[in-house]
N, C-alpha and C. Protein backbone atom coordinates (compact mmCIF):
# COMPACT_ATOMS: atom_id res chain seq x y z
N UNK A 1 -73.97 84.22 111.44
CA UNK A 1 -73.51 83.05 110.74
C UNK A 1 -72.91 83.48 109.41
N UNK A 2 -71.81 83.25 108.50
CA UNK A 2 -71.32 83.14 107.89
C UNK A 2 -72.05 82.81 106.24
N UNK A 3 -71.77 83.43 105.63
CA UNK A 3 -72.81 83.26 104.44
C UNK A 3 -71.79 81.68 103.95
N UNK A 4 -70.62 81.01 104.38
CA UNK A 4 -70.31 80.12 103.35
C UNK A 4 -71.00 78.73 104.19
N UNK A 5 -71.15 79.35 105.60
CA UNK A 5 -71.87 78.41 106.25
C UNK A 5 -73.64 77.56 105.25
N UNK A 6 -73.63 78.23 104.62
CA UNK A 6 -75.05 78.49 103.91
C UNK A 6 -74.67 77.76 102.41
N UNK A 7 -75.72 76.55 101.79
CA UNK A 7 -74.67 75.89 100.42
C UNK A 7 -75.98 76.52 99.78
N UNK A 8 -77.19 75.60 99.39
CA UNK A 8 -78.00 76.42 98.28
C UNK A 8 -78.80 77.19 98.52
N UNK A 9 -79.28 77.83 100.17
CA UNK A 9 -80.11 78.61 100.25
C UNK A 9 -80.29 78.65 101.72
N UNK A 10 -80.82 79.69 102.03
CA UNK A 10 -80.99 79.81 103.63
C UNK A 10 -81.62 78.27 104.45
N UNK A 11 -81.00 78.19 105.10
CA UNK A 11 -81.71 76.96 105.90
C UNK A 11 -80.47 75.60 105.44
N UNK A 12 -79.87 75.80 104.72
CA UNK A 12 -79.17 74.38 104.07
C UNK A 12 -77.64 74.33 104.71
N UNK A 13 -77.60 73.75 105.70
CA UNK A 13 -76.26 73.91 106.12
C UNK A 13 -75.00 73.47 105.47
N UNK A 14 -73.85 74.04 105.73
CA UNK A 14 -73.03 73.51 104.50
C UNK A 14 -71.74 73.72 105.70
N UNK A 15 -70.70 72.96 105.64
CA UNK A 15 -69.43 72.98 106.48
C UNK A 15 -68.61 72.00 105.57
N UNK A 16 -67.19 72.76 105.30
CA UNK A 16 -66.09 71.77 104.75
C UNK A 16 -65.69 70.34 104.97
N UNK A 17 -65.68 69.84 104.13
CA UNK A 17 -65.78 67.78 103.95
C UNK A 17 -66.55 67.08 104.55
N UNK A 18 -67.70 67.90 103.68
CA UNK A 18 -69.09 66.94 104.39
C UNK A 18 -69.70 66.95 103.08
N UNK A 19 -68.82 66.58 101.64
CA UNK A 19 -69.65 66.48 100.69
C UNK A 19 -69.28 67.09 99.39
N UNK A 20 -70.37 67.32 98.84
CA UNK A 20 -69.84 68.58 97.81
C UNK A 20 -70.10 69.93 97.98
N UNK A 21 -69.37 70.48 97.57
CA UNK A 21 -68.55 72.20 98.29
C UNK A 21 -70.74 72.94 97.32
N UNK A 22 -71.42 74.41 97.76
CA UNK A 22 -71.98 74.53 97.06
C UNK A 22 -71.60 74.54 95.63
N UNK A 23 -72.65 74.37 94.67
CA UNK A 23 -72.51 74.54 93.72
C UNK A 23 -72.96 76.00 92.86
N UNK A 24 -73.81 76.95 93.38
CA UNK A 24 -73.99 78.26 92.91
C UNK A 24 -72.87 79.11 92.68
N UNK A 25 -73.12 79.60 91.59
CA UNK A 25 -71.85 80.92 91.11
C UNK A 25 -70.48 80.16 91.06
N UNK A 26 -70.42 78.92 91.08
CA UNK A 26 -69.53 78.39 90.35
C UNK A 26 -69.12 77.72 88.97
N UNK A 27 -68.38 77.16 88.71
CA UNK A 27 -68.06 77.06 86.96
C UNK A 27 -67.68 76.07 87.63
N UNK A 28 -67.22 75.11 87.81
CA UNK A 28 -66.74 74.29 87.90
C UNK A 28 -67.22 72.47 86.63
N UNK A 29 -66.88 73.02 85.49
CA UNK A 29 -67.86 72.27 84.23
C UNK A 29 -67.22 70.56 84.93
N UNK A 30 -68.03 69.51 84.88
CA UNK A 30 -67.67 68.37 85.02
C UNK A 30 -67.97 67.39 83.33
N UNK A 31 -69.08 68.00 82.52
CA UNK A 31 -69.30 67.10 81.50
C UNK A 31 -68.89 68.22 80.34
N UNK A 32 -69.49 69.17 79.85
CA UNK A 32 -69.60 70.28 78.90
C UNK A 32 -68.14 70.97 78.99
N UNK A 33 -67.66 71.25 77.39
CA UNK A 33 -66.35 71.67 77.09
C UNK A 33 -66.53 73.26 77.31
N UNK A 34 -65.91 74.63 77.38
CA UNK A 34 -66.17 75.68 77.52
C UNK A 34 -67.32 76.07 76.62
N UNK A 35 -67.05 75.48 75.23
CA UNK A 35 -67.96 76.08 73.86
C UNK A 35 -69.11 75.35 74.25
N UNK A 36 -69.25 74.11 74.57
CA UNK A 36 -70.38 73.40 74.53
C UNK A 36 -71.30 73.92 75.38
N UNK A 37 -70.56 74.02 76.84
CA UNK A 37 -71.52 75.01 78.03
C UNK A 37 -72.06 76.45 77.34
N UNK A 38 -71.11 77.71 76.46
CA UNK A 38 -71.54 78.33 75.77
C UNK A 38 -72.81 78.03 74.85
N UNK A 39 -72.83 77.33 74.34
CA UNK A 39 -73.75 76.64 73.19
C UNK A 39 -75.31 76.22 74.27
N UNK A 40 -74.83 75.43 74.70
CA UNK A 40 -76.02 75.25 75.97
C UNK A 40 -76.97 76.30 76.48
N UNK A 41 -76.15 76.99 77.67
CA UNK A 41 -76.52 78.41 77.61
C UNK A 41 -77.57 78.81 76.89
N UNK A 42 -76.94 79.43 75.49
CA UNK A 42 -77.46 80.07 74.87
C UNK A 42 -78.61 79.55 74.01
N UNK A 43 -78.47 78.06 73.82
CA UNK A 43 -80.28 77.28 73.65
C UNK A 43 -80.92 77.51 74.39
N UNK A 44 -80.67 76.66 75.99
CA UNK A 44 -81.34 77.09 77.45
C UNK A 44 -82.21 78.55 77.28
N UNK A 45 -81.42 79.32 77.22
CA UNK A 45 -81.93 81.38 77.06
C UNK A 45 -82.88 81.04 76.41
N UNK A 46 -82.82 80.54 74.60
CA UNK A 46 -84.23 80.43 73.93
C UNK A 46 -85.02 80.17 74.29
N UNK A 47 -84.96 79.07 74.44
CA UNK A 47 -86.42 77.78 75.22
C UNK A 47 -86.91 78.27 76.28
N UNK A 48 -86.17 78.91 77.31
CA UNK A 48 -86.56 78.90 78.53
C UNK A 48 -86.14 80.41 79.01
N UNK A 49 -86.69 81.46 78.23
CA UNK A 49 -86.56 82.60 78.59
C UNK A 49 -87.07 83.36 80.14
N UNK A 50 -86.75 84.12 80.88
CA UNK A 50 -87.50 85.34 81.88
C UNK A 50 -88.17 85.42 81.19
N UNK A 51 -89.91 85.63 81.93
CA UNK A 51 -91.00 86.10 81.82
C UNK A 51 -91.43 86.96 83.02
N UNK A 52 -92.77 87.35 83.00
CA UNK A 52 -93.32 87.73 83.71
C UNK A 52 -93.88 86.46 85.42
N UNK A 53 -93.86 85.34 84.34
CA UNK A 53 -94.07 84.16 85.36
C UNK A 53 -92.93 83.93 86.22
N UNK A 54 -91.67 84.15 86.03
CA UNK A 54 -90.44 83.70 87.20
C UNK A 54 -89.25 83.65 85.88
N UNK A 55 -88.38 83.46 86.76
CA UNK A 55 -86.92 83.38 85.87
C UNK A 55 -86.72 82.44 84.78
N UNK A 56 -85.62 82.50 83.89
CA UNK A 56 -85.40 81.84 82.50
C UNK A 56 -84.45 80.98 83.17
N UNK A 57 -84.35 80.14 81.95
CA UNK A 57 -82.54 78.94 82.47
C UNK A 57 -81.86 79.45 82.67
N UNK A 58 -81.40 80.94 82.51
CA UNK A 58 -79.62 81.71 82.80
C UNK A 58 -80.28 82.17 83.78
N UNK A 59 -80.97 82.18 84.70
CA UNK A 59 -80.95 82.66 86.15
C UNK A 59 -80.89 81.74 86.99
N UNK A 60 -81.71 80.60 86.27
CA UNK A 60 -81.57 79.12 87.49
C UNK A 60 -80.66 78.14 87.20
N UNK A 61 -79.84 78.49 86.27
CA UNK A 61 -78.53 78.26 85.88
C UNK A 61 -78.84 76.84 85.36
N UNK A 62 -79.58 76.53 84.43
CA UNK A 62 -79.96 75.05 84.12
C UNK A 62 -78.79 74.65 83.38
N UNK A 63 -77.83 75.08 82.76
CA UNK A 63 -76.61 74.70 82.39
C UNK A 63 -75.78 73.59 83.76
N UNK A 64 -75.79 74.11 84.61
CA UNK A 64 -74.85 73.68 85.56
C UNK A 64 -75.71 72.27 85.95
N UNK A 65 -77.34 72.08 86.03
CA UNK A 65 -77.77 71.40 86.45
C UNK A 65 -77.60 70.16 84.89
N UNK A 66 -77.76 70.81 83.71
CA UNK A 66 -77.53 70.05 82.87
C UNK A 66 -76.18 69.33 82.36
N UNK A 67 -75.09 69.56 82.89
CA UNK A 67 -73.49 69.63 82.72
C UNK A 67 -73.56 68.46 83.94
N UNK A 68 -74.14 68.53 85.55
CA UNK A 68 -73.90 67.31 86.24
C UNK A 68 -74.94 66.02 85.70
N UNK A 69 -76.17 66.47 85.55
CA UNK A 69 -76.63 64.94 84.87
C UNK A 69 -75.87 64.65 83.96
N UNK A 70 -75.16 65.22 82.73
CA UNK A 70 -74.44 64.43 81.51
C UNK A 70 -73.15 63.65 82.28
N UNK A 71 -72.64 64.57 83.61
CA UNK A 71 -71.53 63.71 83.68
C UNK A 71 -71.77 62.20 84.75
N UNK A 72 -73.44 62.09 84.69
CA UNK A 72 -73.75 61.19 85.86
C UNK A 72 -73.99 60.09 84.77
N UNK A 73 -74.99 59.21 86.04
CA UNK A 73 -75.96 57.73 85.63
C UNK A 73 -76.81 58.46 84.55
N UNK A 74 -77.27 58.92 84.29
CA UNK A 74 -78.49 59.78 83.41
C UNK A 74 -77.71 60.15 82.26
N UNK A 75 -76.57 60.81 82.17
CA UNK A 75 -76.11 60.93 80.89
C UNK A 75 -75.96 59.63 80.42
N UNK A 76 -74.59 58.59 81.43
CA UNK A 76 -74.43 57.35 80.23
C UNK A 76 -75.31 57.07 79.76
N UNK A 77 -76.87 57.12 80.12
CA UNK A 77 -77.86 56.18 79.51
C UNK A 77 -78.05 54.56 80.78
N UNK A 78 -76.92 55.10 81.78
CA UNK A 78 -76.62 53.81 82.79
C UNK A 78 -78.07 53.34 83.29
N UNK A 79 -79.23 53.54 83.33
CA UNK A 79 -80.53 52.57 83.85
C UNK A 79 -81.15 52.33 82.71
N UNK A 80 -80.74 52.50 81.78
CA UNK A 80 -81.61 52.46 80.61
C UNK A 80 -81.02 51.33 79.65
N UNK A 81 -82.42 50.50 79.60
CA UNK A 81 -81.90 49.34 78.18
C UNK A 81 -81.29 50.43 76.68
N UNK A 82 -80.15 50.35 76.63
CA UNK A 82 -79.56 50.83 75.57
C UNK A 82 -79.12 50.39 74.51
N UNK A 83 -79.64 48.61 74.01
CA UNK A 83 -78.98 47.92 73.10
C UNK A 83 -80.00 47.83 71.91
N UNK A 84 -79.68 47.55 70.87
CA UNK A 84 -80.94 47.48 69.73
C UNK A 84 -82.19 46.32 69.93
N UNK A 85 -82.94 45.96 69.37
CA UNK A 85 -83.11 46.89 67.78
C UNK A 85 -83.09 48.41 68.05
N UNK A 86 -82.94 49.28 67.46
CA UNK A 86 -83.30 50.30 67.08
C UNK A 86 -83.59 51.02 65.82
N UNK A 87 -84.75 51.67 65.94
CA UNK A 87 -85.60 52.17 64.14
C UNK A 87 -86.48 52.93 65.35
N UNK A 88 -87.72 53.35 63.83
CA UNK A 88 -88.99 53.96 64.13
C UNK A 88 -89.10 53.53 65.74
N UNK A 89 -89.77 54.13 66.86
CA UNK A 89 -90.29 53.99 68.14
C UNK A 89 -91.55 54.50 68.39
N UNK A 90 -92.70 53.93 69.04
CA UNK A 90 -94.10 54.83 69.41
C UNK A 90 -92.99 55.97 70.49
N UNK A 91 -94.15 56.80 70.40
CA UNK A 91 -93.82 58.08 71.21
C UNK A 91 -93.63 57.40 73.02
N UNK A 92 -94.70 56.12 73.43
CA UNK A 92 -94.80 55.98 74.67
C UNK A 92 -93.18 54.80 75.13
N UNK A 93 -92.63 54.58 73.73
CA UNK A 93 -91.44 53.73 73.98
C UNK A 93 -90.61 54.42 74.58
N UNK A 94 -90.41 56.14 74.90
CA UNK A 94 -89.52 56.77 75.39
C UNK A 94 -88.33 56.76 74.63
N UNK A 95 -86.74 57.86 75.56
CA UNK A 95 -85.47 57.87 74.90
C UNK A 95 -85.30 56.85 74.17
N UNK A 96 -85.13 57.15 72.31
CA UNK A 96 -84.49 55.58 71.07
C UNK A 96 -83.80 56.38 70.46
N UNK A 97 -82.22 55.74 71.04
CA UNK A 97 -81.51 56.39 70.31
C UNK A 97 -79.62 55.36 70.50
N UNK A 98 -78.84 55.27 69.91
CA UNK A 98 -78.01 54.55 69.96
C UNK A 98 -77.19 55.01 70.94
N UNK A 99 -77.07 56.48 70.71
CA UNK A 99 -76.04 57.26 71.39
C UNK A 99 -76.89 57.91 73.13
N UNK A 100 -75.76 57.46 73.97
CA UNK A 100 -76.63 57.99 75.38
C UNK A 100 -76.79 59.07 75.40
N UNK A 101 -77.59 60.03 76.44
CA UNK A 101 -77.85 61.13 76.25
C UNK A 101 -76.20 62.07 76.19
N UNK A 102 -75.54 62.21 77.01
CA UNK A 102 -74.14 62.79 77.18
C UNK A 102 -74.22 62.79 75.97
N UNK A 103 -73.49 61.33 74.87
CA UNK A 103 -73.27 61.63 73.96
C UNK A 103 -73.50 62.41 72.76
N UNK A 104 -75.00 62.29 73.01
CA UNK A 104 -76.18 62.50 71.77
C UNK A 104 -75.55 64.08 72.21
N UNK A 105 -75.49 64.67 73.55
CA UNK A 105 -75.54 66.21 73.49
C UNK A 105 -73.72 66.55 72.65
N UNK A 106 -72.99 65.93 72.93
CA UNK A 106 -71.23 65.79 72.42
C UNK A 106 -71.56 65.86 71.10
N UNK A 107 -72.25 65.06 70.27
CA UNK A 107 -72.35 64.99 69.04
C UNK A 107 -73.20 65.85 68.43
N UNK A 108 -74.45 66.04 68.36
CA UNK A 108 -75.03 67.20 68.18
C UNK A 108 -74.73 68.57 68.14
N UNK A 109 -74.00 68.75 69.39
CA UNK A 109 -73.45 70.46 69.63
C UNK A 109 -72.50 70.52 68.73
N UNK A 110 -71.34 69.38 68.32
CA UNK A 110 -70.83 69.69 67.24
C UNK A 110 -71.29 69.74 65.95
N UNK A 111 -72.42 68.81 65.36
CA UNK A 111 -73.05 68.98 64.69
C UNK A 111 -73.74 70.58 64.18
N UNK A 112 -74.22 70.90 65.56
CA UNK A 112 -75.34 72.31 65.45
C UNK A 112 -73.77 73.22 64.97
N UNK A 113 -72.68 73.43 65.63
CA UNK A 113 -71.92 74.74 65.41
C UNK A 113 -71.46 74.28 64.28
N UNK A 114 -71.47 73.17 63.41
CA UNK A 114 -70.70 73.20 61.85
C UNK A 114 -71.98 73.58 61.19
N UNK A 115 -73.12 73.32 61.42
CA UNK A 115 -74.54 73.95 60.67
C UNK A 115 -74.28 75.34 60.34
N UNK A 116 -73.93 75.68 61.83
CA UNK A 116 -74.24 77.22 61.70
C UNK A 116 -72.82 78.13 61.33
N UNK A 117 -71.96 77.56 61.22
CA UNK A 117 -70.80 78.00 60.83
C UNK A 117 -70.89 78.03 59.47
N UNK A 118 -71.71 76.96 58.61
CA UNK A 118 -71.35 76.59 57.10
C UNK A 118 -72.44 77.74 57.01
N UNK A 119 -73.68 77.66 57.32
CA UNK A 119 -74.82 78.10 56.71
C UNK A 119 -75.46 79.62 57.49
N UNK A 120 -74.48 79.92 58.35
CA UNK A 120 -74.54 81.51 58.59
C UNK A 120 -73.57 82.39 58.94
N UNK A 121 -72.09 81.63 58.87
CA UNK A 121 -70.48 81.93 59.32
C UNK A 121 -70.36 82.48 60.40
N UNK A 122 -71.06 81.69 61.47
CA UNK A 122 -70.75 82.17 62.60
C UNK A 122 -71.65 80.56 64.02
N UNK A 123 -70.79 80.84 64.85
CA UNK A 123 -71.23 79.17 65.63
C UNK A 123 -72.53 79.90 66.05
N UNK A 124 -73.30 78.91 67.14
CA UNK A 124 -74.74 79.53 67.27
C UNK A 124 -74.85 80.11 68.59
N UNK A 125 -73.90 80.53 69.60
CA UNK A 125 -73.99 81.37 70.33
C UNK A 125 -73.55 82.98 70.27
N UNK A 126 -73.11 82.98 68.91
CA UNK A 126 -73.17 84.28 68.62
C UNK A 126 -74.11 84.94 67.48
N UNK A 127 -75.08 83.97 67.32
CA UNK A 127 -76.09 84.27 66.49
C UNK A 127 -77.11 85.62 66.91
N UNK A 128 -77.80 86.05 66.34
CA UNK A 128 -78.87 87.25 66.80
C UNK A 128 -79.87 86.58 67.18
N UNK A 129 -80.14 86.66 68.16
CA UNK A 129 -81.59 85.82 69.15
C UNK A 129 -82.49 84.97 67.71
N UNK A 130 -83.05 86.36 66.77
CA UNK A 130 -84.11 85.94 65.93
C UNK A 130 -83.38 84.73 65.13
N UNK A 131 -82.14 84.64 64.65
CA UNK A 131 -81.46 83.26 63.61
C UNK A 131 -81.68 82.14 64.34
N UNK A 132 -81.32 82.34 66.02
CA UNK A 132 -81.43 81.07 66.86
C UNK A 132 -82.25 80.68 67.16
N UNK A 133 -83.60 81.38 66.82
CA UNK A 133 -85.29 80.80 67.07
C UNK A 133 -85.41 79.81 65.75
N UNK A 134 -84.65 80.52 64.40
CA UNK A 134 -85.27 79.85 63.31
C UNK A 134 -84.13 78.58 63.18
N UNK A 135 -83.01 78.76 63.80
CA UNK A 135 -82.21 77.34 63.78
C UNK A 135 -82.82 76.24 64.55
N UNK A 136 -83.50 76.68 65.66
CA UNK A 136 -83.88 76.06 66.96
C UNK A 136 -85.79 75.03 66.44
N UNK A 137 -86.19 76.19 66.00
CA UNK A 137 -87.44 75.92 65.12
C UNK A 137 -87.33 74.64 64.30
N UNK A 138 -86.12 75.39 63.26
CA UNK A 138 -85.39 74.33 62.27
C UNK A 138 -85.46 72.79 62.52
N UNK A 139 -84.35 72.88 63.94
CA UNK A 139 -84.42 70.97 64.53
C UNK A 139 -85.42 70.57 64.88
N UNK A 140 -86.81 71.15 65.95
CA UNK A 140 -87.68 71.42 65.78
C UNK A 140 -88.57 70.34 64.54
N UNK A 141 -88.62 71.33 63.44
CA UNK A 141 -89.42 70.85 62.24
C UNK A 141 -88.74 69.84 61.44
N UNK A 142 -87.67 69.42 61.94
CA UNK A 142 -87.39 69.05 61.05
C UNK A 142 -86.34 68.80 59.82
N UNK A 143 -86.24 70.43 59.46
CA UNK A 143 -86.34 71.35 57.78
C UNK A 143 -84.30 70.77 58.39
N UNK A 144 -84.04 70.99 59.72
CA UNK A 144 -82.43 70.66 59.86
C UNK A 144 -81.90 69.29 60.30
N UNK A 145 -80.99 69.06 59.49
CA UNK A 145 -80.81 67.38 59.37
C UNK A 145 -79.05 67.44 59.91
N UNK A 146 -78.57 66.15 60.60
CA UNK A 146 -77.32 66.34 61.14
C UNK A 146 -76.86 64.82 60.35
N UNK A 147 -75.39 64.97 59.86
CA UNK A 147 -75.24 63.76 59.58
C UNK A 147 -74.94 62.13 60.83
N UNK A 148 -74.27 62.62 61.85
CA UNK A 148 -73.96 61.59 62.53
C UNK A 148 -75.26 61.20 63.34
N UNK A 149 -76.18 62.10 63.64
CA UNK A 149 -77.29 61.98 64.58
C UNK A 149 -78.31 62.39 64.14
N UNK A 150 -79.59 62.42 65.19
CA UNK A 150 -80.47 62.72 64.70
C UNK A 150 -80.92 64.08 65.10
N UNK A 151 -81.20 65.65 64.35
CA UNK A 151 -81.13 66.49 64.94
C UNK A 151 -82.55 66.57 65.83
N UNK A 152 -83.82 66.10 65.40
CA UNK A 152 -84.95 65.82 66.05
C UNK A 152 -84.41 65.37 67.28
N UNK A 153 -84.39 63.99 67.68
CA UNK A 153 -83.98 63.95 69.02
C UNK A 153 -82.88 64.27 69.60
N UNK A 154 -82.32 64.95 69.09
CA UNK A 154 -81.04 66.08 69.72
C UNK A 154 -82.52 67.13 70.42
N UNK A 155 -82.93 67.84 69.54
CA UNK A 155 -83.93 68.93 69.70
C UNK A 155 -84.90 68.29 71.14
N UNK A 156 -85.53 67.59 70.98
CA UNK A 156 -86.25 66.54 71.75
C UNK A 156 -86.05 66.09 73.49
N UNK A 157 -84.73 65.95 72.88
CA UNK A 157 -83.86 65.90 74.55
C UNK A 157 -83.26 66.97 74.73
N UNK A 158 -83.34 68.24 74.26
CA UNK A 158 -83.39 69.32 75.21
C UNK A 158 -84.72 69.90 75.65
């Protein structure tokens, strides 16, 4: 049998126009701009490094899986009451935020690479692992603030 016969893994049959073509080892970006997928990436790597327990996000390619939810129902925010009020939220109120997720990630990533452009002259996928723990930390704690959004739940929803 034919390895293209085969879409995500042994056993999964796959034959032309019956769907969508596989998606492994392809690029094919539907939501994320080249830099933004770059940028992604290279958060993904932080957070979700290879261990000894099983693979990191750049092996299970959580970019690609994160690039089709933004361009779906889940990015617009489409099942989700998305209209105000909005302020303070308990933690059990879930996603509060004006901007849907897609967006919140559109705005943010530009946000994060003018951070790190002003305040280390360079965007944050070419940072040295250790700057991108303490930028990453940063949204994290707090200590990094974005003007259009909020960098906490930027941080939050990844």
């Amino acid at each position: 049998m034919l390895a293209a016969e085969y879409g995500r893994g042994k056993g999964m049959p796959w034959s032309p126009l019956k769907g969508e073509t596989p998606y492994f080892g392809t690029n094919h970006d539907r939501f994320f701009t080249r830099d933004e997928r770059a940028a992604v990436a290279a958060i993904r790597a932080r957070l979700i490094p290879s261990d000894d327990d099983g693979p990191g996000a750049t092996e299970a390619d959580v970019v690609t899986f994160l690039d089709r939810q933004m361009a779906g129902f889940y990015g617009r925010g489409q099942h989700w009451y998305m209209k105000g009020p909005l302020g303070e939220a308990a933690a059990t109120q879930g996603y509060q935020s004006e901007h849907p997720p897609a967006m919140l990630y559109r705005l943010a990533l530009a946000e994060l690479d003018a951070y790190c452009r002003t305040e280390h002259d360079s965007p944050f996928v070419e940072l040295p692992a250790e700057r991108q723990d303490e930028v990453l930390t940063g949204l994290d704690e707090e200590r990094i603030e974005f003007d259009g959004v909020s960098a906490k739940t930027f941080f939050d929803l990844l």
